[in-house]
C-alpha atoms as a PDB file:
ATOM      1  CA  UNK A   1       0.000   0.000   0.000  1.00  0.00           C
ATOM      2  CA  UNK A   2       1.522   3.247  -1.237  1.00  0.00           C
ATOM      3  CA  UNK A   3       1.438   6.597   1.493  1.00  0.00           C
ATOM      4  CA  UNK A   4      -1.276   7.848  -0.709  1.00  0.00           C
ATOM      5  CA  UNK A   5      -3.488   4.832  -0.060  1.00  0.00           C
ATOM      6  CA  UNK A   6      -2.818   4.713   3.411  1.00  0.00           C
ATOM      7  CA  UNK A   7      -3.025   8.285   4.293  1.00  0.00           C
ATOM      8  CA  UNK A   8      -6.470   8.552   2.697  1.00  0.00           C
ATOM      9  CA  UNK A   9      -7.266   5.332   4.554  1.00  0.00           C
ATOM     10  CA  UNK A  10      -6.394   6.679   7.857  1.00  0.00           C
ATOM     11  CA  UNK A  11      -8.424   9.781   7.069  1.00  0.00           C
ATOM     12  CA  UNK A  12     -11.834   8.222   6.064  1.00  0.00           C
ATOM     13  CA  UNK A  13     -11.474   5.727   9.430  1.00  0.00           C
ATOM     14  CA  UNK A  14     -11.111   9.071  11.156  1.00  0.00           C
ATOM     15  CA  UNK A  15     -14.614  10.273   9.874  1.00  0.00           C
ATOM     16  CA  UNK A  16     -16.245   6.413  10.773  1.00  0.00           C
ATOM     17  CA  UNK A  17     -14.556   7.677  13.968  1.00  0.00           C
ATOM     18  CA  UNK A  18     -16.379  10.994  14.566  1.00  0.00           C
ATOM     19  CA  UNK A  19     -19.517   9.132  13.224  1.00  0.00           C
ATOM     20  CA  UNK A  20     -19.316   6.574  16.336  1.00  0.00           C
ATOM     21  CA  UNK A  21     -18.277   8.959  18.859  1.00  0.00           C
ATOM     22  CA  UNK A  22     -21.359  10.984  18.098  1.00  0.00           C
ATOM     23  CA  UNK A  23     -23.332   7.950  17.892  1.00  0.00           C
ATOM     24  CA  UNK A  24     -22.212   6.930  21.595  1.00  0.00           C
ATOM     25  CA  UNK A  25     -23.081  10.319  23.274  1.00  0.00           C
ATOM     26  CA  UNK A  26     -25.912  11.110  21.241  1.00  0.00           C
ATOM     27  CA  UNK A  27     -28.565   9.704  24.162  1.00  0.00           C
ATOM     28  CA  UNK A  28     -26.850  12.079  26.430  1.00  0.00           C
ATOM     29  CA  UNK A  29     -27.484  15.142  25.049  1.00  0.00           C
ATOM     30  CA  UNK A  30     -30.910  16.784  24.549  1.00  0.00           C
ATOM     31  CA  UNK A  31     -31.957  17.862  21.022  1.00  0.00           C
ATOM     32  CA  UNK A  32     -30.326  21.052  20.654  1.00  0.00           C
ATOM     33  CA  UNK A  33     -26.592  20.044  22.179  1.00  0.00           C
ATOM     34  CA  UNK A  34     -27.473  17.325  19.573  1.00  0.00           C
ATOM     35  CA  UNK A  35     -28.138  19.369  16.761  1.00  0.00           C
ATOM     36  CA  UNK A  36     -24.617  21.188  17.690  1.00  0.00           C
ATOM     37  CA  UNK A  37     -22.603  18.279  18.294  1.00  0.00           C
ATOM     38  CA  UNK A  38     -24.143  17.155  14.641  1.00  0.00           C
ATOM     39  CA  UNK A  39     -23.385  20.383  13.137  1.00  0.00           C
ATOM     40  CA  UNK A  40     -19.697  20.401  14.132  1.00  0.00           C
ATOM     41  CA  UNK A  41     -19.199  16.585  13.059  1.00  0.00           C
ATOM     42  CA  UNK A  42     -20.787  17.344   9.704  1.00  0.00           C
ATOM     43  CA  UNK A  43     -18.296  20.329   9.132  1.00  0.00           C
ATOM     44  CA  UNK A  44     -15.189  18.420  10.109  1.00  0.00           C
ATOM     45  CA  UNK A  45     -16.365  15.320   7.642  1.00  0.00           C
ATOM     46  CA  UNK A  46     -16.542  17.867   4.906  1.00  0.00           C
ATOM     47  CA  UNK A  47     -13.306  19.366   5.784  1.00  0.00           C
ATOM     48  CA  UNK A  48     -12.091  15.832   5.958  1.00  0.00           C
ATOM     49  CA  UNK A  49     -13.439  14.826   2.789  1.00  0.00           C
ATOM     50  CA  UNK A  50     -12.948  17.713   0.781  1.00  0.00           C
ATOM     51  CA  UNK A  51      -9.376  17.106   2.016  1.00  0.00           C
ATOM     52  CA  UNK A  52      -9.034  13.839   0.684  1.00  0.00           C
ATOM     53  CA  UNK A  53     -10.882  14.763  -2.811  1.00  0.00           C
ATOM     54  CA  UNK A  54      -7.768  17.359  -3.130  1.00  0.00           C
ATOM     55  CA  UNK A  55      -5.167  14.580  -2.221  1.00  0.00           C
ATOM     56  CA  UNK A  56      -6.285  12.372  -4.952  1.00  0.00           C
ATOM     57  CA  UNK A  57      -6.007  15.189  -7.625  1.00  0.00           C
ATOM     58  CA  UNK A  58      -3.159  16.076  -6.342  1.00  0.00           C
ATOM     59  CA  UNK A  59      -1.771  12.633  -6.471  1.00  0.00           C
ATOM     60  CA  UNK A  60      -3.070  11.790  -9.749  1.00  0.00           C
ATOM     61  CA  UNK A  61      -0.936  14.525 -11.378  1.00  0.00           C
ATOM     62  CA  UNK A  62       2.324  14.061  -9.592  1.00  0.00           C
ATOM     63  CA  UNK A  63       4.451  11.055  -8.802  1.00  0.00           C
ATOM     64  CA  UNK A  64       5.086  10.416  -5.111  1.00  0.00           C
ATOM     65  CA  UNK A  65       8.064  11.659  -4.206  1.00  0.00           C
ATOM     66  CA  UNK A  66       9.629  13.625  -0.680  1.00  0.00           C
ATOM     67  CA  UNK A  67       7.167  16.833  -1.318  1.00  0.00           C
ATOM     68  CA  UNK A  68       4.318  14.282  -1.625  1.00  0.00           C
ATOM     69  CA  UNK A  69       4.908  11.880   1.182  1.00  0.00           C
ATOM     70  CA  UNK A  70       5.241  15.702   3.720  1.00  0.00           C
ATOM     71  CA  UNK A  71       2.000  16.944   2.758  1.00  0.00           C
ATOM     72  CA  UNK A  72       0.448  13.681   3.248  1.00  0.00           C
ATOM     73  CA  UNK A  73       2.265  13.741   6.685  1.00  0.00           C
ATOM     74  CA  UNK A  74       0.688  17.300   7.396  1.00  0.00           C
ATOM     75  CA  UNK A  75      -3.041  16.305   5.984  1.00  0.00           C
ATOM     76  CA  UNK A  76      -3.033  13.343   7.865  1.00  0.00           C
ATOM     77  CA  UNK A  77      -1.782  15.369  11.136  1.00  0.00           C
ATOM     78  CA  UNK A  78      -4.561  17.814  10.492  1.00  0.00           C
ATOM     79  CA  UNK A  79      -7.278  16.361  10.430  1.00  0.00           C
ATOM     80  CA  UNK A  80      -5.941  14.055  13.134  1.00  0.00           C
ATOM     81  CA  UNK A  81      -6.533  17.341  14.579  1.00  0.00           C
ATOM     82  CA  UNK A  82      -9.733  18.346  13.495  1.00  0.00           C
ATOM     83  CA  UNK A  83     -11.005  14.981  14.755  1.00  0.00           C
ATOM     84  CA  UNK A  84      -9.704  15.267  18.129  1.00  0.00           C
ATOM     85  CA  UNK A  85     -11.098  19.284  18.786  1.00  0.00           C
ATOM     86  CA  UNK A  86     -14.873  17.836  17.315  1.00  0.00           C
ATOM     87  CA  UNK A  87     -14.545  14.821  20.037  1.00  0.00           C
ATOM     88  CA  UNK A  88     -13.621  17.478  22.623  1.00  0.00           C
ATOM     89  CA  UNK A  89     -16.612  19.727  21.715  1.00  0.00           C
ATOM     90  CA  UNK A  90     -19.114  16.903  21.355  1.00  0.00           C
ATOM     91  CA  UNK A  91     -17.744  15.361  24.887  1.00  0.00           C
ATOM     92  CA  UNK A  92     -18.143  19.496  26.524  1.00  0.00           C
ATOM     93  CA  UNK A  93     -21.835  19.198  25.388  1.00  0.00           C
ATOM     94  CA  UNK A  94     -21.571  15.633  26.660  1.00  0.00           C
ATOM     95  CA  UNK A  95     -20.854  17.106  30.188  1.00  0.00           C
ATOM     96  CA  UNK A  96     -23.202  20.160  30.362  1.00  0.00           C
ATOM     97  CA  UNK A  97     -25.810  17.999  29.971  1.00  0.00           C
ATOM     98  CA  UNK A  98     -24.117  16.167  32.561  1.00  0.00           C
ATOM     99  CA  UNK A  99     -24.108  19.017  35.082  1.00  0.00           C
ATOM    100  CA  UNK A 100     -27.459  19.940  34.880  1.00  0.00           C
ATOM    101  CA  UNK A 101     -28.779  16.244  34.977  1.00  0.00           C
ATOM    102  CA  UNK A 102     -26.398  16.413  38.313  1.00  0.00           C
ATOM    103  CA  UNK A 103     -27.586  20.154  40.312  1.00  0.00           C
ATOM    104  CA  UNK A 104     -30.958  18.421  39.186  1.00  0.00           C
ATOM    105  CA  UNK A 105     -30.197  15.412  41.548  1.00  0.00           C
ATOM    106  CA  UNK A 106     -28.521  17.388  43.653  1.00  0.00           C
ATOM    107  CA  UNK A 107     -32.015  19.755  44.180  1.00  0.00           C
ATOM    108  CA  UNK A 108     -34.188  16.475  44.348  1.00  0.00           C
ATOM    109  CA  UNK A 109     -32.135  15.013  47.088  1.00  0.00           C
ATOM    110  CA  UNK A 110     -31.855  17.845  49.256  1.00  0.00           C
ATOM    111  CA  UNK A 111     -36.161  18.362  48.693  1.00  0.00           C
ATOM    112  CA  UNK A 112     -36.511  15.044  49.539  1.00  0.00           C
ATOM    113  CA  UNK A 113     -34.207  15.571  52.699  1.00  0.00           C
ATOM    114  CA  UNK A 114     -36.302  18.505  54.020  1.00  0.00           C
ATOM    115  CA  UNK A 115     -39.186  16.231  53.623  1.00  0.00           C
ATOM    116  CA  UNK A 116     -37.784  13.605  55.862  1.00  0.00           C
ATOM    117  CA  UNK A 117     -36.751  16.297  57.944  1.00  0.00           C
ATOM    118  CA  UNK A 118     -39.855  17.606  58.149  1.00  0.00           C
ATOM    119  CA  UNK A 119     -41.192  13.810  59.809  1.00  0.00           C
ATOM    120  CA  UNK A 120     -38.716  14.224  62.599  1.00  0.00           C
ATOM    121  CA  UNK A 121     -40.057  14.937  65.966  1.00  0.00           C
ATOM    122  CA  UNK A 122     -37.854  17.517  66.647  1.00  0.00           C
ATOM    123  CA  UNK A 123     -39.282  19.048  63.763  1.00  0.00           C
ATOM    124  CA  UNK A 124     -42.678  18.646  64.850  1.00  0.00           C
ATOM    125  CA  UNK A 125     -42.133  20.331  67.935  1.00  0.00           C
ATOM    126  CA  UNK A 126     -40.181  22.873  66.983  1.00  0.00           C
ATOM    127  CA  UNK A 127     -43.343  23.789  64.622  1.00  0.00           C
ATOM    128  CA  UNK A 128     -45.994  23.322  67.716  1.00  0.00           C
ATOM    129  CA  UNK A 129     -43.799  25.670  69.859  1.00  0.00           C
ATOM    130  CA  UNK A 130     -43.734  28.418  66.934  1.00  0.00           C
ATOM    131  CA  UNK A 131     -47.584  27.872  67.082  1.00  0.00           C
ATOM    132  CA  UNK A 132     -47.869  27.912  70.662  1.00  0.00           C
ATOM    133  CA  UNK A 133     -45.757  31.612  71.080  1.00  0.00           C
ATOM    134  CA  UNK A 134     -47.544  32.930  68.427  1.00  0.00           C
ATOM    135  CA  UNK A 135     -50.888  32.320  70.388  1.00  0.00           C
ATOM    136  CA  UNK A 136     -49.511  33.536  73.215  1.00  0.00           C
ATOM    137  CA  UNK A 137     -48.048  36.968  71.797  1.00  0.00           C
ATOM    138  CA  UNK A 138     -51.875  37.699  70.191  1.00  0.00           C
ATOM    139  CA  UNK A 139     -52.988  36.377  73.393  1.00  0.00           C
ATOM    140  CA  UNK A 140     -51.279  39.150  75.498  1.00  0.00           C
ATOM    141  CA  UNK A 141     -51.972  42.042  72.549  1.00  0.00           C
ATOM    142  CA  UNK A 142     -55.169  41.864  72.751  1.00  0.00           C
ATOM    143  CA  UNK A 143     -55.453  41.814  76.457  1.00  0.00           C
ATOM    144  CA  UNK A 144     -57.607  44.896  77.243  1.00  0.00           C
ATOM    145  CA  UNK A 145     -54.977  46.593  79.623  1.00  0.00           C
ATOM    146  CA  UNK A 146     -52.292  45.870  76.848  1.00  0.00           C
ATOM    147  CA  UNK A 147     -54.314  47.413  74.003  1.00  0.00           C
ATOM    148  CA  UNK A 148     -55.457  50.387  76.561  1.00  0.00           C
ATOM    149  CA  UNK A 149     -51.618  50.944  77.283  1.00  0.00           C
ATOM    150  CA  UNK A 150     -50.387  50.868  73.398  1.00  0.00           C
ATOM    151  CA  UNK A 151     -53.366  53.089  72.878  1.00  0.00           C
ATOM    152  CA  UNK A 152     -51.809  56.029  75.479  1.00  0.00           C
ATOM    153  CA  UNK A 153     -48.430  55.570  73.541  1.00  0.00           C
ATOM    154  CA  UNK A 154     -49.833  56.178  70.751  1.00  0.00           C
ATOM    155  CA  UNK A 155     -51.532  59.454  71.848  1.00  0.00           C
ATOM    156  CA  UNK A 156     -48.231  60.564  73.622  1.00  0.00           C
ATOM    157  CA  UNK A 157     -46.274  60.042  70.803  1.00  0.00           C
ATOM    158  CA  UNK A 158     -48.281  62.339  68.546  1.00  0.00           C
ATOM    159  CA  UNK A 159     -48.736  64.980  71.366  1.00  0.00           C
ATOM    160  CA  UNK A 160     -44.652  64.855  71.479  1.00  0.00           C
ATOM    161  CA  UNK A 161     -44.389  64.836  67.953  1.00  0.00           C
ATOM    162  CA  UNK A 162     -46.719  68.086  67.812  1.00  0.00           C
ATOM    163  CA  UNK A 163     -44.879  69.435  70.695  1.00  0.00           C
ATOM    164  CA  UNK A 164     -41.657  69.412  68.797  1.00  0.00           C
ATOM    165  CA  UNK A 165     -42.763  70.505  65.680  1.00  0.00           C
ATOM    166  CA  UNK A 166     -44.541  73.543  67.880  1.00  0.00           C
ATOM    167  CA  UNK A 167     -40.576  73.757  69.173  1.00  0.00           C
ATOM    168  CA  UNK A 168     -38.726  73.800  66.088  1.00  0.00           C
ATOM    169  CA  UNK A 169     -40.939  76.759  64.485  1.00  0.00           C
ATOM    170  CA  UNK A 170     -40.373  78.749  67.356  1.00  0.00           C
ATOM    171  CA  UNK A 171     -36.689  78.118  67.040  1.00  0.00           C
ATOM    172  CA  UNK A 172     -36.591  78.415  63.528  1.00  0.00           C
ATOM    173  CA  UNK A 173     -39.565  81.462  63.643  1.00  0.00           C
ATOM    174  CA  UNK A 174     -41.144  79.761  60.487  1.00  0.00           C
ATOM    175  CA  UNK A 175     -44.298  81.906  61.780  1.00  0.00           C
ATOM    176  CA  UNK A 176     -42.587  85.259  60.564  1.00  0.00           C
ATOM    177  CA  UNK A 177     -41.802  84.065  57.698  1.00  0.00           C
ATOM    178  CA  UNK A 178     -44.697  82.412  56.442  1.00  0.00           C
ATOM    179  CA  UNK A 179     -46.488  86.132  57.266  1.00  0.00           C
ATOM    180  CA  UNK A 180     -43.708  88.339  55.496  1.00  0.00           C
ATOM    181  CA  UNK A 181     -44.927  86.189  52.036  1.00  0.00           C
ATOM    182  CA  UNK A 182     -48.961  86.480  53.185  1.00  0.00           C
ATOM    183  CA  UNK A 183     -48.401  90.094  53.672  1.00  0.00           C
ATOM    184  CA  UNK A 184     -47.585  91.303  50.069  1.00  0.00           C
ATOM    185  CA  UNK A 185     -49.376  88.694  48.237  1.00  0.00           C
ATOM    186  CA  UNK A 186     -52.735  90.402  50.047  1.00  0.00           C
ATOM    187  CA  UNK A 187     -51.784  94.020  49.530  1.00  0.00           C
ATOM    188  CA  UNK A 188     -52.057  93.346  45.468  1.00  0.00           C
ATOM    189  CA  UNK A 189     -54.360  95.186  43.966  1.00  0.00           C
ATOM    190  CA  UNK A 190     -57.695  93.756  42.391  1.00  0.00           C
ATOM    191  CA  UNK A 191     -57.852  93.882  38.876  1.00  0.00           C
END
């Protein structure tokens, strides 16, 4: 068998190659990783293939010599090349499918953990004492010396409040001013 034969050989079993490396990760990737991982086979194929279409024109007009038996070297190297990138691609989608499939687990396990959790008795009465101080918090609010006694907060809060707003426009004698701008706005005469 003569390079040429054997170089072309090589090459085509590289394609079968890509074909059955798709073909075994196909059922792990969803439809679109598959349409990508399909998309970037096809193109390397063609490269491939159109490769080996220009070696046997090539080949066909000159005799093999050292020239000949390089470039066959550096075809055969390159789309060694090709092949190997498009496995690594196809095997990335491989794995991102992989990831999710595994937070997805990861999600369902710890679910199903807070559910179990959920069973325990310490859980349980963790949930009736939350229930019982929440009763007893409304209980005491609406008590009526409790509600009587937030009530007169209430009322001293606002007198304070009006109390210090009395304060500040005293301090800041917001009463003269507010009477300088009624003054001249009345003395304008009628039309």
């Amino acid at each position: 068998m003569t390079k040429f034969e054997d170089t072309i050989k090589e090459m085509e079993s590289q394609v079968n190659e890509l074909e059955n490396d798709l073909a075994a990760k196909a059922e792990q990737l969803d439809e679109s990783n598959k349409e990508k991982a399909q998309a970037l086979v096809d193109k390397t194929e063609d490269a491939i293939k159109t490769s080996i279409d220009k070696i046997k024109k090539i080949i066909t007009e000159v005799q093999e010599d050292e020239k000949v038996d390089e470039f066959l070297d550096k075809v055969k190297a390159k789309s060694l090349e090709a092949v190997e990138f498009t496995k690594e691609k196809v095997a990335e989608l491989t794995q991102k499918v992989e990831k999710n499939d595994t937070f997805e687990k990861i999600s369902s396990d710890i679910m199903s953990e807070f559910d179990k959790v959920k069973e325990t008795d310490a859980f349980k009465k963790a949930t009736d004492l939350l229930a019982d101080l929440s009763a007893k918090i409304n209980e005491v609010l609406n008590r009526p010396e409790v509600k009587e006694a937030i009530d007169k907060a209430k009322i001293t809060t606002v007198n304070l409040a009006e109390k210090g707003v009395d304060g500040l426009k005293k301090v800041l004698k917001t009463d003269e001013i507010i009477e300088k701008q009624e003054a001249p706005a009345e003395e304008k005469p009628e039309e």
